[in-house]
Protein backbone atom coordinates (compact mmCIF):
# COMPACT_ATOMS: atom_id res chain seq x y z
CA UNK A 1 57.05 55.59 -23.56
CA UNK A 2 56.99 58.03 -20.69
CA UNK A 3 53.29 58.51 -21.38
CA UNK A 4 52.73 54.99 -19.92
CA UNK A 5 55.37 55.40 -17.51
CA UNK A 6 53.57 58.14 -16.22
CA UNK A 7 50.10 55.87 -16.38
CA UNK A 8 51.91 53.15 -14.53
CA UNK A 9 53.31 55.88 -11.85
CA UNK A 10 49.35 57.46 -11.34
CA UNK A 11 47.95 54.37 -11.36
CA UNK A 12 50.51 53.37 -8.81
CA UNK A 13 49.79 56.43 -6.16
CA UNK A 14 46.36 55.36 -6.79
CA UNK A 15 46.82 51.97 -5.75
CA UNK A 16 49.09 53.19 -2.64
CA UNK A 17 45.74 55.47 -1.53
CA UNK A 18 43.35 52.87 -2.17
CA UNK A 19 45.43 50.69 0.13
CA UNK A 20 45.55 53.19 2.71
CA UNK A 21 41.93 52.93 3.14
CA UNK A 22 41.29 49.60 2.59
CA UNK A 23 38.88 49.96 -0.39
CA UNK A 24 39.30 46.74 -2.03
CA UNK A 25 37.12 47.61 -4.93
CA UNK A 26 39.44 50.57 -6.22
CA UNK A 27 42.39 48.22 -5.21
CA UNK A 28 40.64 45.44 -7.70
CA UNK A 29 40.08 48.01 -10.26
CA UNK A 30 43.50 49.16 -10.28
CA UNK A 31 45.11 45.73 -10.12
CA UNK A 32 43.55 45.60 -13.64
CA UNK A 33 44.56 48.72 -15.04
CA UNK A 34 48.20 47.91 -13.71
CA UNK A 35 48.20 44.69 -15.93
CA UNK A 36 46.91 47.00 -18.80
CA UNK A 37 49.72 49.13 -18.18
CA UNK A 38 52.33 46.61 -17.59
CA UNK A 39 51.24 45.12 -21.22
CA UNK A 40 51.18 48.16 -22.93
CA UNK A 41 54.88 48.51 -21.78
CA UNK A 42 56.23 45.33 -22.77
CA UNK A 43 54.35 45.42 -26.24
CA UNK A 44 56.41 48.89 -26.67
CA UNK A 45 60.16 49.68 -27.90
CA UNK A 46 62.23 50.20 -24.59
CA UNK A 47 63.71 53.27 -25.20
CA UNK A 48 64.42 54.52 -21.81
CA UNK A 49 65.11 51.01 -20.09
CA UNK A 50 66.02 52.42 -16.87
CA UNK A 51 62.92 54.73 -15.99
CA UNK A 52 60.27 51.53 -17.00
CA UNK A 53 62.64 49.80 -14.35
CA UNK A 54 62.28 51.77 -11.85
CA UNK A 55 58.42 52.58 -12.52
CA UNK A 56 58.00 49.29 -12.01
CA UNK A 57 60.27 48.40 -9.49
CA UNK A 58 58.08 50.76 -7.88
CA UNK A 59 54.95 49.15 -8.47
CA UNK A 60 55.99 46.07 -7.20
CA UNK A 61 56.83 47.56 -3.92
CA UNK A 62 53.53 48.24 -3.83
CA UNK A 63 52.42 44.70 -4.25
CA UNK A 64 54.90 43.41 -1.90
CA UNK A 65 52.90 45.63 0.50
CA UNK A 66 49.54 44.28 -0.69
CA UNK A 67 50.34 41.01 -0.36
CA UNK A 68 52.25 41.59 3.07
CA UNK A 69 49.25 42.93 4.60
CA UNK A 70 46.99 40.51 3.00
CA UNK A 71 48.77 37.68 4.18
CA UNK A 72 48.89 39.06 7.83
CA UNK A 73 44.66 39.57 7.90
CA UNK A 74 44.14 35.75 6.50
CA UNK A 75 46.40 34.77 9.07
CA UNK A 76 44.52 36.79 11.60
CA UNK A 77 41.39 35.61 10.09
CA UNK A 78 42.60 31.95 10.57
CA UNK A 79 43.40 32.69 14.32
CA UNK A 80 40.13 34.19 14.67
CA UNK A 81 38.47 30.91 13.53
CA UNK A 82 40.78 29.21 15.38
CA UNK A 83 39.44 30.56 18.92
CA UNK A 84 35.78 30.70 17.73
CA UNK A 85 35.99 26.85 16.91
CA UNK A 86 37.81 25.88 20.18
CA UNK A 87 35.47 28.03 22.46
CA UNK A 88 32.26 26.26 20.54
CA UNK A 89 33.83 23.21 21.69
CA UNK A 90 34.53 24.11 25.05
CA UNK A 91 30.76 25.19 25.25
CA UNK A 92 29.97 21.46 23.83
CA UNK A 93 31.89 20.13 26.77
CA UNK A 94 30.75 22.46 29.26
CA UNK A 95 26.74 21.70 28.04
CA UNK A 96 27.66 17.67 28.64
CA UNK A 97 28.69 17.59 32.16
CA UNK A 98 25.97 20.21 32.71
């Protein structure tokens, strides 16, 4: 058991650096092997209860973070739109009583 703990704890810091510089690939890549972990723990006896736990409390900290930031660029990415659409329109006016 503490072998995969220890997978799901690498895989974890991996995850955290991969976030820090924004490369979505790795952070795709190790979304997957997370589920591979997570699986491989659940199919397995749990013998030391309170270390999976906190391993994966752990882990999803890190996808509370993930999703936290993800949530704030869509949003920014919807404002963005936001003020590209309005100033097309205000162009569209501005061309008709030209």
């Amino acid at each position: 058991m503490s072998e995969v703990i220890a997978r799901i704890e690498e895989t974890r810091d991996a995850l955290l650096a991969a976030f820090a510089e924004r490369d979505w690939d790795a952070v795709g890549k190790l979304d997957l092997a997370c589920r591979v972990c997570v699986e491989d723990i659940l199919a397995e006896a749990q013998e030391n209860d309170a270390q999976v736990r906190s391993s994966l409390d752990e882990l999803l900290a890190v996808y509370r973070q993930l999703i936290e930031f993800a949530s704030g660029e869509r949003q920014s990415i919807v404002d963005e739109m936001t003020q590209i659409r309005q100033a097309k329109n205000a162009t569209k006016v501005y061309h008709l009583f030209s």
